[in-house]
Protein backbone atom coordinates (compact mmCIF):
# COMPACT_ATOMS: atom_id res chain seq x y z
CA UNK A 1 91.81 114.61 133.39
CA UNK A 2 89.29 117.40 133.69
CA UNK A 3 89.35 119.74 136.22
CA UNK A 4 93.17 120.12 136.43
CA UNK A 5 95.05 122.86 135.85
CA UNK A 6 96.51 122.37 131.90
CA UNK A 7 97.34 126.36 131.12
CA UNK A 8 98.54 129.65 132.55
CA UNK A 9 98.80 132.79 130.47
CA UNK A 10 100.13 135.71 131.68
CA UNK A 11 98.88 139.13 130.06
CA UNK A 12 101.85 142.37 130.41
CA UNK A 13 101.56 145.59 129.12
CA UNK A 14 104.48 144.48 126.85
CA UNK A 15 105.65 140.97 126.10
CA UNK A 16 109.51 140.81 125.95
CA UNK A 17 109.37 142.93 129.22
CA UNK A 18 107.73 140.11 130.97
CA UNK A 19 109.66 137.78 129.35
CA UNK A 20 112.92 139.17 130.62
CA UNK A 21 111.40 139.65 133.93
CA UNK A 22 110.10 135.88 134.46
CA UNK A 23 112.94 134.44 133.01
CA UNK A 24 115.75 135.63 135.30
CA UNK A 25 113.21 135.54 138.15
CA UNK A 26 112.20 131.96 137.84
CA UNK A 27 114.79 130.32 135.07
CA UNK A 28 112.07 129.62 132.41
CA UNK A 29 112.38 129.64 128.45
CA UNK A 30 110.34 131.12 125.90
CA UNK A 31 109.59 130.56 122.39
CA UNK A 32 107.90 132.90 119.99
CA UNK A 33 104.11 132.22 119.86
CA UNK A 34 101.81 132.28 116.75
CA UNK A 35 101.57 135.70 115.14
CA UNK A 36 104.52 137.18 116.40
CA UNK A 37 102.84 138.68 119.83
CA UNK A 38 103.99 136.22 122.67
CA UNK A 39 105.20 133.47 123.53
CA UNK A 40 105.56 130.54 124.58
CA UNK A 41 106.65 129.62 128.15
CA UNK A 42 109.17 126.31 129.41
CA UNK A 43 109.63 125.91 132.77
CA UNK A 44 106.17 126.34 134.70
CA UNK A 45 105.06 122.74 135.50
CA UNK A 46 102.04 123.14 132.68
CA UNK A 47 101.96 124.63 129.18
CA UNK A 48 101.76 128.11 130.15
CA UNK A 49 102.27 131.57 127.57
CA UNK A 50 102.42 135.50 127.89
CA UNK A 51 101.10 138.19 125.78
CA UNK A 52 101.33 142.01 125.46
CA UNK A 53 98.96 144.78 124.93
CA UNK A 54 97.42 143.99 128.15
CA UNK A 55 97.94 146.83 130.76
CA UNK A 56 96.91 145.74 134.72
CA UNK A 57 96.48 141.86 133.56
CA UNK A 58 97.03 139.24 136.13
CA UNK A 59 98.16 135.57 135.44
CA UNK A 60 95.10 133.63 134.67
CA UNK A 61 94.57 130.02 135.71
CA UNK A 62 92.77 127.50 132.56
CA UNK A 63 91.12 124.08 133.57
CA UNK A 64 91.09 121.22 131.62
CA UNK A 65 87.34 120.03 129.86
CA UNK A 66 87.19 117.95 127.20
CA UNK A 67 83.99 119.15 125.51
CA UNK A 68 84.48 122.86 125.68
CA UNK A 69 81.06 123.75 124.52
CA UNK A 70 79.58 121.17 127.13
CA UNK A 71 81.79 122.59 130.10
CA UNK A 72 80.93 126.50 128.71
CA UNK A 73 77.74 125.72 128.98
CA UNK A 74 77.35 124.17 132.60
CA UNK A 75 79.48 127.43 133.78
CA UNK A 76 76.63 129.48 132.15
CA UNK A 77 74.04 127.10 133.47
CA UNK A 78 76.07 127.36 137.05
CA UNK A 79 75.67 131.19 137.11
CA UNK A 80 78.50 132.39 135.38
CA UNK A 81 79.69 133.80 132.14
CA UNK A 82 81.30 132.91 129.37
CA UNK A 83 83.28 135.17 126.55
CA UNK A 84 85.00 134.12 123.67
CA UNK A 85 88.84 135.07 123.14
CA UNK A 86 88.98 137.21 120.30
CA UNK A 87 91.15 135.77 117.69
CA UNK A 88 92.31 132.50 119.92
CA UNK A 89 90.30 130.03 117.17
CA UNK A 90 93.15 130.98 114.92
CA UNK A 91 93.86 127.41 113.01
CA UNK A 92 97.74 127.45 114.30
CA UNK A 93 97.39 128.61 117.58
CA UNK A 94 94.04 126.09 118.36
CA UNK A 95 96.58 123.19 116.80
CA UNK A 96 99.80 124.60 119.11
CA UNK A 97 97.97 125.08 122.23
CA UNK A 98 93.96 124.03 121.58
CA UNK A 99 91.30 125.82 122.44
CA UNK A 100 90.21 128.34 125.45
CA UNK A 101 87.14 130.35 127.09
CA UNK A 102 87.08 132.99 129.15
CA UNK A 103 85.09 132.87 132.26
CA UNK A 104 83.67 134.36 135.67
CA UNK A 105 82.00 132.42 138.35
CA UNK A 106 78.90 133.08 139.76
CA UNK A 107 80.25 135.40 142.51
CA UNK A 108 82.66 137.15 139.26
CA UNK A 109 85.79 135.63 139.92
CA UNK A 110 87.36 134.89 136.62
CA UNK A 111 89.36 131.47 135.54
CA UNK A 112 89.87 129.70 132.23
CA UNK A 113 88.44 126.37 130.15
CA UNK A 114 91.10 124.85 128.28
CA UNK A 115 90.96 121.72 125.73
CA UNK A 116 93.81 120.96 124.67
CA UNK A 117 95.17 120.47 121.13
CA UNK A 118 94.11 117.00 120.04
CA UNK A 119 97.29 114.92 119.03
């Protein structure tokens, strides 16, 4: 269904810190992502992942579209911006976990556009 929540990726200044950290705090699993950088998270209620390299990052929340380029372009249309995720179109990760956008609202708060891999 669009417009529900269908990812949450958390961004740490270093991955297996966070993963340690989540995983006693809340129970969940992980499983190495593509690449080698993060990974996968079990245990949220939604697919869900963390990466490193990212100092200061805060969880970020991804909505369901079905046409990405369709919903991208009604957020731009709407007021607010839309960046690409450098390297996310990577063939293995787009089949694992589909495909995402980065975006602000008109006011500059930011939030996600997820499709989902198509199975």
């Amino acid at each position: 269904m669009t417009g529900e929540v269908s990812f949450i990726e958390f961004g740490a200044r270093d991955a297996m810190t966070a993963r340690t950290f989540y995983g006693k705090l809340f129970g969940w699993s992980f499983e190495p992502g593509p690449g080698g950088d993060g990974y996968a998270i079990d245990g949220v209620g939604v697919p869900a992942g963390v990466h490193g390299g990212d100092e200061g990052a805060a969880p970020l929340v991804f909505f369901r579209v079905d046409d990405l380029d369709a919903a991208a372009a009604a957020v731009t249309r709407l007021g607010g911006t839309v960046d690409e995720i450098p390297g996310a179109a990577d063939e293995a990760s787009v089949a694992i976990y589909g495909e995402f956008r980065m975006c602000r609202d008109d006011q500059g708060s930011p939030f996600g556009l997820h499709r989902p891999p198509r199975h």
